[in-house]
Protein backbone atom coordinates (compact mmCIF):
# COMPACT_ATOMS: atom_id res chain seq x y z
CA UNK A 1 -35.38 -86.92 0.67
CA UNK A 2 -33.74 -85.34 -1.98
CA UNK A 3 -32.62 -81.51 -2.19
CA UNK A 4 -31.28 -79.97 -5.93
CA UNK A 5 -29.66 -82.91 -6.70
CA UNK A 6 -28.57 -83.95 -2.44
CA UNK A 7 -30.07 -86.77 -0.32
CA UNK A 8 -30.52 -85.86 2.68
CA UNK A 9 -29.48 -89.33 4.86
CA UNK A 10 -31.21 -89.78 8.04
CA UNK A 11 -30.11 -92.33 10.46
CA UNK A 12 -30.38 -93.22 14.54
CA UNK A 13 -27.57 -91.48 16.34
CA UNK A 14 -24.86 -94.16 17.08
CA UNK A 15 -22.53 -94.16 19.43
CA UNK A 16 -20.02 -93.31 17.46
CA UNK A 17 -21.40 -90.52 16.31
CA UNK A 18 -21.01 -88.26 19.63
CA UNK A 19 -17.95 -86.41 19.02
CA UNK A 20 -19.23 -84.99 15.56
CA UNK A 21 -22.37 -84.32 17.21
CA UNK A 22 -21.30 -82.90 20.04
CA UNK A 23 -19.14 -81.23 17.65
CA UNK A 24 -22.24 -79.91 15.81
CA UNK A 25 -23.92 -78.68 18.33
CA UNK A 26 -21.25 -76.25 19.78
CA UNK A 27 -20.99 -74.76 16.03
CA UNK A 28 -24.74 -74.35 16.21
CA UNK A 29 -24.20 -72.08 19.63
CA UNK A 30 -26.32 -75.52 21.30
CA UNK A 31 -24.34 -75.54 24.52
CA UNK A 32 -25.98 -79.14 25.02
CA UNK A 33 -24.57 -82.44 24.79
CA UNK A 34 -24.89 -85.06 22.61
CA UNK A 35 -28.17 -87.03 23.51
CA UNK A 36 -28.75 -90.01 23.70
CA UNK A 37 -31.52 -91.13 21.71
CA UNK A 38 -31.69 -88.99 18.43
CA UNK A 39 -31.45 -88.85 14.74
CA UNK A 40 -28.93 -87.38 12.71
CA UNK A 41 -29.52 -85.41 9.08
CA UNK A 42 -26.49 -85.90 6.35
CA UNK A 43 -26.42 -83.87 3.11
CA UNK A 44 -22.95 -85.48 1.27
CA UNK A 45 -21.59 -86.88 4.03
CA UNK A 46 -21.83 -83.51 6.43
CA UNK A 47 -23.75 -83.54 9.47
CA UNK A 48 -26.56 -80.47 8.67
CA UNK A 49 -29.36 -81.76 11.73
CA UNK A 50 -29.52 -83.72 14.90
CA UNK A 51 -33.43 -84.72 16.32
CA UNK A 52 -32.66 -85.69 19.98
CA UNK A 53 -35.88 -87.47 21.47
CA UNK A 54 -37.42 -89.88 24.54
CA UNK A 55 -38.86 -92.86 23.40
CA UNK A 56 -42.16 -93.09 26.04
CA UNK A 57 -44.67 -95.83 26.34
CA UNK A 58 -47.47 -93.86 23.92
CA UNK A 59 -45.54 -91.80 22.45
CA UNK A 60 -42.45 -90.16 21.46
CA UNK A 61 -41.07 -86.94 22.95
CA UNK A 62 -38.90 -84.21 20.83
CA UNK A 63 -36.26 -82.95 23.44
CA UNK A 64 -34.74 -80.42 20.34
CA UNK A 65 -34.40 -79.94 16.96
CA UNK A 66 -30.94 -78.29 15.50
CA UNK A 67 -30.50 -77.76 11.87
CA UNK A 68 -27.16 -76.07 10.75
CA UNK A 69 -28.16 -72.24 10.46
CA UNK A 70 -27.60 -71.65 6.97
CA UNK A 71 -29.47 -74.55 5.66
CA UNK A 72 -32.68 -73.31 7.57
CA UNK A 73 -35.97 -73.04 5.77
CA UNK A 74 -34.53 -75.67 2.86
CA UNK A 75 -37.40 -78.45 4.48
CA UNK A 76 -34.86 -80.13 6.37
CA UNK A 77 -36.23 -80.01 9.46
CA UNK A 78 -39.69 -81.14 8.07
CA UNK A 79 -37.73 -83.88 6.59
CA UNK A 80 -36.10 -84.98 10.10
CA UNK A 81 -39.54 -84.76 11.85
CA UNK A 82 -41.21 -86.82 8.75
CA UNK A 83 -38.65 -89.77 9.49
CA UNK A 84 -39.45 -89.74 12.99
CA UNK A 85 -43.33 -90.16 12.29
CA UNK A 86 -42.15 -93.02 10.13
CA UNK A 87 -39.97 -94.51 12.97
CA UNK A 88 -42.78 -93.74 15.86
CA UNK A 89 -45.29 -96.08 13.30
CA UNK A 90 -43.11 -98.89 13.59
CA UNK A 91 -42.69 -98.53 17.14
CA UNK A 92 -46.47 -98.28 17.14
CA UNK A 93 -46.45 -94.94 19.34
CA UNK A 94 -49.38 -92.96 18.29
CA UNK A 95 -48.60 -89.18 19.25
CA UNK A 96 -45.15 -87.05 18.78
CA UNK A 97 -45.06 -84.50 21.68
CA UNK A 98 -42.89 -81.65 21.96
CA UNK A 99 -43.37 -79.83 25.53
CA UNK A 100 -40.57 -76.78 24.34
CA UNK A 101 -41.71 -73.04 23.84
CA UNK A 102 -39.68 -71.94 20.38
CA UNK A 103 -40.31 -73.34 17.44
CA UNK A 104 -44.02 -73.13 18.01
CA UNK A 105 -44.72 -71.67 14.01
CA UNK A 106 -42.35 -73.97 12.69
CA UNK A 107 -44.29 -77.03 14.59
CA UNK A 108 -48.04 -75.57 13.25
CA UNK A 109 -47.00 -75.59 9.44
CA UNK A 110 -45.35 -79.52 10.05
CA UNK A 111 -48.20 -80.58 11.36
CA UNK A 112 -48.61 -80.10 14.90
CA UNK A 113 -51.43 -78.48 17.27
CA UNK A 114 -51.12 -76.91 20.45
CA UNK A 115 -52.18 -78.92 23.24
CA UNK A 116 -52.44 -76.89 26.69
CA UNK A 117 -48.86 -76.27 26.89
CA UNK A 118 -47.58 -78.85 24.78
CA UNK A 119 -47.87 -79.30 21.06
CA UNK A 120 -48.25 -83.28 19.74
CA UNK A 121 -48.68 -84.40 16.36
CA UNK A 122 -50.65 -87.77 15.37
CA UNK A 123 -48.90 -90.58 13.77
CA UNK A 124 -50.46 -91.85 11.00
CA UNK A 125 -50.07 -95.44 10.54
């Protein structure tokens, strides 16, 4: 994905990632720690977003979604939740699922609908 000119890299979190995304997080005001099953979201090398999820049998579960605050509404998080509908195809899971209360707007115009208390989003593959 490419923003004015910047790619925005997204990878798998890595082990030796933690510290800068723990790091991160704290900047963000995201008292949590680094999870363990994410992506991460580069724009020239910085660390701008970090997608932590749970990898279930049918599907895969968004746990949170943190995208540096002044880079907000510039697609990035789209972008991040794109790449993990790419990844959940090759892992043939079908559904993303997100079973958090904020962020509900944000989730409608990517994509997802509201499922009882949940919101999921199919995979296309």
């Amino acid at each position: 994905m490419t923003m004015r000119g910047q790619r925005l890299f997204v990878r798998p979190i890595e082990t030796a990632d933690r510290d800068a995304v723990r790091a991160f997080l704290a900047t963000q005001g995201e008292a949590e720690s680094a999870p363990a099953t994410g992506l991460i979201g580069k724009l020239v090398g910085n660390l701008v977003a970090v997608l932590s999820i749970e990898v279930t049998p049918e599907a895969i579960r968004v746990n949170d979604l943190v995208v540096a605050a002044e880079l907000r509404r510039k697609r990035i998080g789209r972008v991040m939740l794109i790449e993990l509908a790419d990844l959940a195809a090759k892992m043939e899971r079908d559904w993303l699922v997100v079973e958090r209360d904020g962020g509900r707007e944000f989730l409608r115009r990517v994509g997802f609908v509201e499922e009882g208390e949940r919101m999921v989003r199919r995979v296309g593959r």
